[in-house]
N, C-alpha and C. Protein backbone atom coordinates (compact mmCIF):
# COMPACT_ATOMS: atom_id res chain seq x y z
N UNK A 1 0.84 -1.17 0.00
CA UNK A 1 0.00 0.00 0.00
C UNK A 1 0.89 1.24 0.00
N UNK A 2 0.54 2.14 -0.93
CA UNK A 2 0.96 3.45 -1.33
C UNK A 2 0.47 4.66 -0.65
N UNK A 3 1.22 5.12 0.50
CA UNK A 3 0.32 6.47 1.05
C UNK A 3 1.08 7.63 0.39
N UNK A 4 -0.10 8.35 -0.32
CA UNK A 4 0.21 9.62 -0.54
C UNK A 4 0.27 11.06 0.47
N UNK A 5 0.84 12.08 0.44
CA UNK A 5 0.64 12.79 1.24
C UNK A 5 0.31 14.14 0.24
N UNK A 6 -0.40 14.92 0.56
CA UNK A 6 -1.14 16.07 -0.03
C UNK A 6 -0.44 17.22 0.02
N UNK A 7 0.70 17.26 0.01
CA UNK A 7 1.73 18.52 0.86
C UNK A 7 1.13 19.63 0.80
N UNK A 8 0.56 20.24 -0.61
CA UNK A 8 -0.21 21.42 -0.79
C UNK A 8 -1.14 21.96 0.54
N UNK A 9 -2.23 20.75 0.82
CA UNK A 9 -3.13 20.96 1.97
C UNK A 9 -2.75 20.96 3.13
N UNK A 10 -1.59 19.86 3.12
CA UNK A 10 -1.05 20.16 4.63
C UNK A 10 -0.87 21.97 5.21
N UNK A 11 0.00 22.16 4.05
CA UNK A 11 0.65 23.31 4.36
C UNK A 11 -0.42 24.84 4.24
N UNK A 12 -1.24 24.68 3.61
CA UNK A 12 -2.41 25.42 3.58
C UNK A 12 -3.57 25.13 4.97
N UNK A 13 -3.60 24.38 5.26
CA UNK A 13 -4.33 24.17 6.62
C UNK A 13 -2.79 24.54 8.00
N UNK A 14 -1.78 24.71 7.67
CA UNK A 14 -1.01 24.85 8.49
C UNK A 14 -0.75 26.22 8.75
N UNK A 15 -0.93 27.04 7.75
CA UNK A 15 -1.23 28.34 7.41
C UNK A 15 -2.18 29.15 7.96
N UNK A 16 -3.24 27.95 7.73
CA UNK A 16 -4.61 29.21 8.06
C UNK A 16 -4.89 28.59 9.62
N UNK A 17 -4.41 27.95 9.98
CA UNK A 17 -4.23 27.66 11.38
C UNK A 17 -3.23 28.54 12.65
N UNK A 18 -2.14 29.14 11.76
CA UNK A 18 -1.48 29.92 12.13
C UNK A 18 -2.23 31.15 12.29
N UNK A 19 -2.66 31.67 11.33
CA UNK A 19 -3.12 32.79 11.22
C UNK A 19 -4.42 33.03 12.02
N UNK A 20 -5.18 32.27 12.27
CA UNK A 20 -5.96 32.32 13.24
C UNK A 20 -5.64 32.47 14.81
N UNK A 21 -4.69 31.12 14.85
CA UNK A 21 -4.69 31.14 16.49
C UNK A 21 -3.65 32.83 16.37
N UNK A 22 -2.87 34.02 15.72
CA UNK A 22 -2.57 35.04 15.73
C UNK A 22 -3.55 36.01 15.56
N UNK A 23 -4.35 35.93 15.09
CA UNK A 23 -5.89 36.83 15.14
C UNK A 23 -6.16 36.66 16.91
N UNK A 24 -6.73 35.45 16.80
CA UNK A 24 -7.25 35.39 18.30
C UNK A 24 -6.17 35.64 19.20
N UNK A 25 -5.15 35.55 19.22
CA UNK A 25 -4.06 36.37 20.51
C UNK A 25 -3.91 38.21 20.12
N UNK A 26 -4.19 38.25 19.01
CA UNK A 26 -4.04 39.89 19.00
C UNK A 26 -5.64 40.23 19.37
N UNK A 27 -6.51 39.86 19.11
CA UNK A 27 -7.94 40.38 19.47
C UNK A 27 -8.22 39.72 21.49
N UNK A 28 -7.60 38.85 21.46
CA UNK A 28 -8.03 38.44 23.38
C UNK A 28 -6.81 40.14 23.59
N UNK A 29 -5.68 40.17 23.25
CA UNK A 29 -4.98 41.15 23.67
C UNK A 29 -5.79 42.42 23.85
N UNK A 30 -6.27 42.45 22.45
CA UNK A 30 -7.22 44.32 22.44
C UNK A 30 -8.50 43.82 23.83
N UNK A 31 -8.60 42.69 23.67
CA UNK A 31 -9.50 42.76 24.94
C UNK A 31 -9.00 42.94 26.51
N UNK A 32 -7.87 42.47 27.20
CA UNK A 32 -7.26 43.01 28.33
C UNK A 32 -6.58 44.32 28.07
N UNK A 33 -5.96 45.17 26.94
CA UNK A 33 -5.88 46.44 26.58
C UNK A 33 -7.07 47.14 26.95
N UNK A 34 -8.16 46.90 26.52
CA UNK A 34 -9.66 47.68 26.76
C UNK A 34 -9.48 47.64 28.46
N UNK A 35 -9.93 46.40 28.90
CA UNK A 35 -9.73 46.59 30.53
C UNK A 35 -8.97 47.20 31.40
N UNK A 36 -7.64 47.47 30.64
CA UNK A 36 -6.87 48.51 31.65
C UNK A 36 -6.69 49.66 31.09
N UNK A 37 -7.73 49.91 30.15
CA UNK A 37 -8.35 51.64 29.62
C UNK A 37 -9.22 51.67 30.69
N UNK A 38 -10.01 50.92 31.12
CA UNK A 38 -11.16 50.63 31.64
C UNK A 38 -10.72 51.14 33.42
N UNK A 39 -9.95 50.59 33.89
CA UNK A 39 -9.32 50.51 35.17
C UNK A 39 -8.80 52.19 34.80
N UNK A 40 -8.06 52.38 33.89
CA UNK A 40 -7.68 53.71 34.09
C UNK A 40 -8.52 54.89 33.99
N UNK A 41 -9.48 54.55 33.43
CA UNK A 41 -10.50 55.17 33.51
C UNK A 41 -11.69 55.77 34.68
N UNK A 42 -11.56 54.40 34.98
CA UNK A 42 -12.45 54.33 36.64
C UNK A 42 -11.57 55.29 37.99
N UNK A 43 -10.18 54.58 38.13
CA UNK A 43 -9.47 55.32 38.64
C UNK A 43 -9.60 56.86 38.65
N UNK A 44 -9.29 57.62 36.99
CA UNK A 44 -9.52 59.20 37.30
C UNK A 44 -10.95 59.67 37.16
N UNK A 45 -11.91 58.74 37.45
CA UNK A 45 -13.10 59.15 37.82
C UNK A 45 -13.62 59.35 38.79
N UNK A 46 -12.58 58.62 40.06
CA UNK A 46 -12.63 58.51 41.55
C UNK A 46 -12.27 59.85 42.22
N UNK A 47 -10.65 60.21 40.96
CA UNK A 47 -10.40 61.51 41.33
C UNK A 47 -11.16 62.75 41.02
N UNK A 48 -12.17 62.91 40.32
CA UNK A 48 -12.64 63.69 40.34
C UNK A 48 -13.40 64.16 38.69
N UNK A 49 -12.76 63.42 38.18
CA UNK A 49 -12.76 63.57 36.39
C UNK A 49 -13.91 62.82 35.97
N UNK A 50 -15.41 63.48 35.67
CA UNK A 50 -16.09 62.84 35.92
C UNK A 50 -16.57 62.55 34.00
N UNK A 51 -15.31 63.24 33.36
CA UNK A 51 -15.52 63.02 31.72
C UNK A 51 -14.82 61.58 31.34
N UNK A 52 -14.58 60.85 32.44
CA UNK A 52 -13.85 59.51 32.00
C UNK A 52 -14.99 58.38 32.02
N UNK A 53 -15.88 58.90 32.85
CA UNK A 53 -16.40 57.47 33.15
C UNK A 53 -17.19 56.93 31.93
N UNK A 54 -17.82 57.91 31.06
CA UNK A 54 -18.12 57.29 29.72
C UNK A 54 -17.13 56.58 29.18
N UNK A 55 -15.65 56.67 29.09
CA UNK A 55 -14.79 56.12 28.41
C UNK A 55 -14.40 54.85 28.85
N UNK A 56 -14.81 54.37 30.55
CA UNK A 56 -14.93 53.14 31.20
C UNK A 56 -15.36 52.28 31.03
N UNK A 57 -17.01 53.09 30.11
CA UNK A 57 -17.97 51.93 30.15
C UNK A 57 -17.86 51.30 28.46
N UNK A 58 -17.15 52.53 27.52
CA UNK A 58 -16.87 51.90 26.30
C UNK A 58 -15.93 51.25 26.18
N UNK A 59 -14.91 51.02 27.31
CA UNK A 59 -13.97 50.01 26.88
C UNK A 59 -14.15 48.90 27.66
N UNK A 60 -15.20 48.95 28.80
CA UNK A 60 -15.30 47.35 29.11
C UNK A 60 -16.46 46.86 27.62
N UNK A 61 -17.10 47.48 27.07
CA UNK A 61 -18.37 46.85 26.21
C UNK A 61 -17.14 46.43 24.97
N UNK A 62 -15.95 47.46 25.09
CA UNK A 62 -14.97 46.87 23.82
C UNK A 62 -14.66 45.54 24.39
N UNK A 63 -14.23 45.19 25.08
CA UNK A 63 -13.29 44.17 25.88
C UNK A 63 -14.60 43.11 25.78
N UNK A 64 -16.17 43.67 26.32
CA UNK A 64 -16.78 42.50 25.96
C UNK A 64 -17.10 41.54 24.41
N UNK A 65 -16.96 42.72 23.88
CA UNK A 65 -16.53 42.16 22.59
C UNK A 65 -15.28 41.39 21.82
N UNK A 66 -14.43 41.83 22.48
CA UNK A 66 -13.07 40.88 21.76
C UNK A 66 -13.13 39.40 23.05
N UNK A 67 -13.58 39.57 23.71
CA UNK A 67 -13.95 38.21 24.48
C UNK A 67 -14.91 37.45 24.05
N UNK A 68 -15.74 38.09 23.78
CA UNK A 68 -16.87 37.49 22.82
C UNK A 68 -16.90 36.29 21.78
N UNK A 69 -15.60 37.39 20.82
CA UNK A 69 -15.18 37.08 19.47
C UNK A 69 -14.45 36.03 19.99
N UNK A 70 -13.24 35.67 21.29
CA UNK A 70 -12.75 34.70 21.00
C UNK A 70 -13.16 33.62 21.48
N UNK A 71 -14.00 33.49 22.57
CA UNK A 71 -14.83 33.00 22.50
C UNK A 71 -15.70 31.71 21.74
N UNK A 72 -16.41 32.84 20.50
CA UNK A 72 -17.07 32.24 19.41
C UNK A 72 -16.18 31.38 18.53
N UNK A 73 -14.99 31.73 18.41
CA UNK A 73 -13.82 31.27 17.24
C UNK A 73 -13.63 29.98 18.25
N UNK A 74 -13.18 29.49 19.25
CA UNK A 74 -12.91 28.42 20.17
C UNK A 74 -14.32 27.28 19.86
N UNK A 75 -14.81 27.87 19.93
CA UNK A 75 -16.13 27.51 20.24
C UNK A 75 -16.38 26.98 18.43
N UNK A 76 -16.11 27.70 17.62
CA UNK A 76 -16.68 27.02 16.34
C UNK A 76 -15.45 25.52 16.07
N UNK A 77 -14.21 25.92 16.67
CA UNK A 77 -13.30 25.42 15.82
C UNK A 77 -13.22 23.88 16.48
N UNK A 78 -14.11 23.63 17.88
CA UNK A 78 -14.54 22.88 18.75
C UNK A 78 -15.21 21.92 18.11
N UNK A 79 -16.81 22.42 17.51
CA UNK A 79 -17.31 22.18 16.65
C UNK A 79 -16.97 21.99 15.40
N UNK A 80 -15.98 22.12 14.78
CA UNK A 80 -15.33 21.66 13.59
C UNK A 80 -14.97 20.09 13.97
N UNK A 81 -13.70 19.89 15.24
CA UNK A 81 -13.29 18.73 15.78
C UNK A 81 -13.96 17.80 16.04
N UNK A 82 -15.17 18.04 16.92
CA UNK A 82 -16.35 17.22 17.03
C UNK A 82 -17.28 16.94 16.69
N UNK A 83 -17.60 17.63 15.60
CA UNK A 83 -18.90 17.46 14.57
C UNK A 83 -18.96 16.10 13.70
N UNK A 84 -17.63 15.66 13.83
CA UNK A 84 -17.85 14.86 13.01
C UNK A 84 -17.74 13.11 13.42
């Protein structure tokens, strides 16, 4: 018996595998980035700066979003593995 190997696909699924799990570490990143906008935010709102706290609440809703997103991507690629 003759096993072939597909090198093309290997290396194309090796690719877009890369490039993903680097999406999802730069987007979980923008999401703990948002949170310590968030913290810094809260902070000079304590002091007195009461034009931050809008900017608190848009970067935890950012942060809920890039958590979200990675999240969903874990979650599909889960379902890729076990779907079948």
């Amino acid at each position: 018996m003759h096993i072939t190997i597909k090198w093309n696909a290997l290396a194309e699924t090796a690719g877009v595998s890369f490039g993903i799990t680097v999406a999802v570490v730069a987007v979980f990143a923008l999401g703990i980035l948002a949170l310590s906008r968030r913290e810094a935010a809260v902070s000079a709102a304590r002091e007195g700066g009461t034009a931050a706290a809008g900017g608190g609440k848009l970067a935890l809703a950012g942060a809920y979003v890039c958590f979200a997103a990675c999240g969903a991507v874990v979650l599909y690629g889960l379902s890729l593995i076990a779907g079948k």
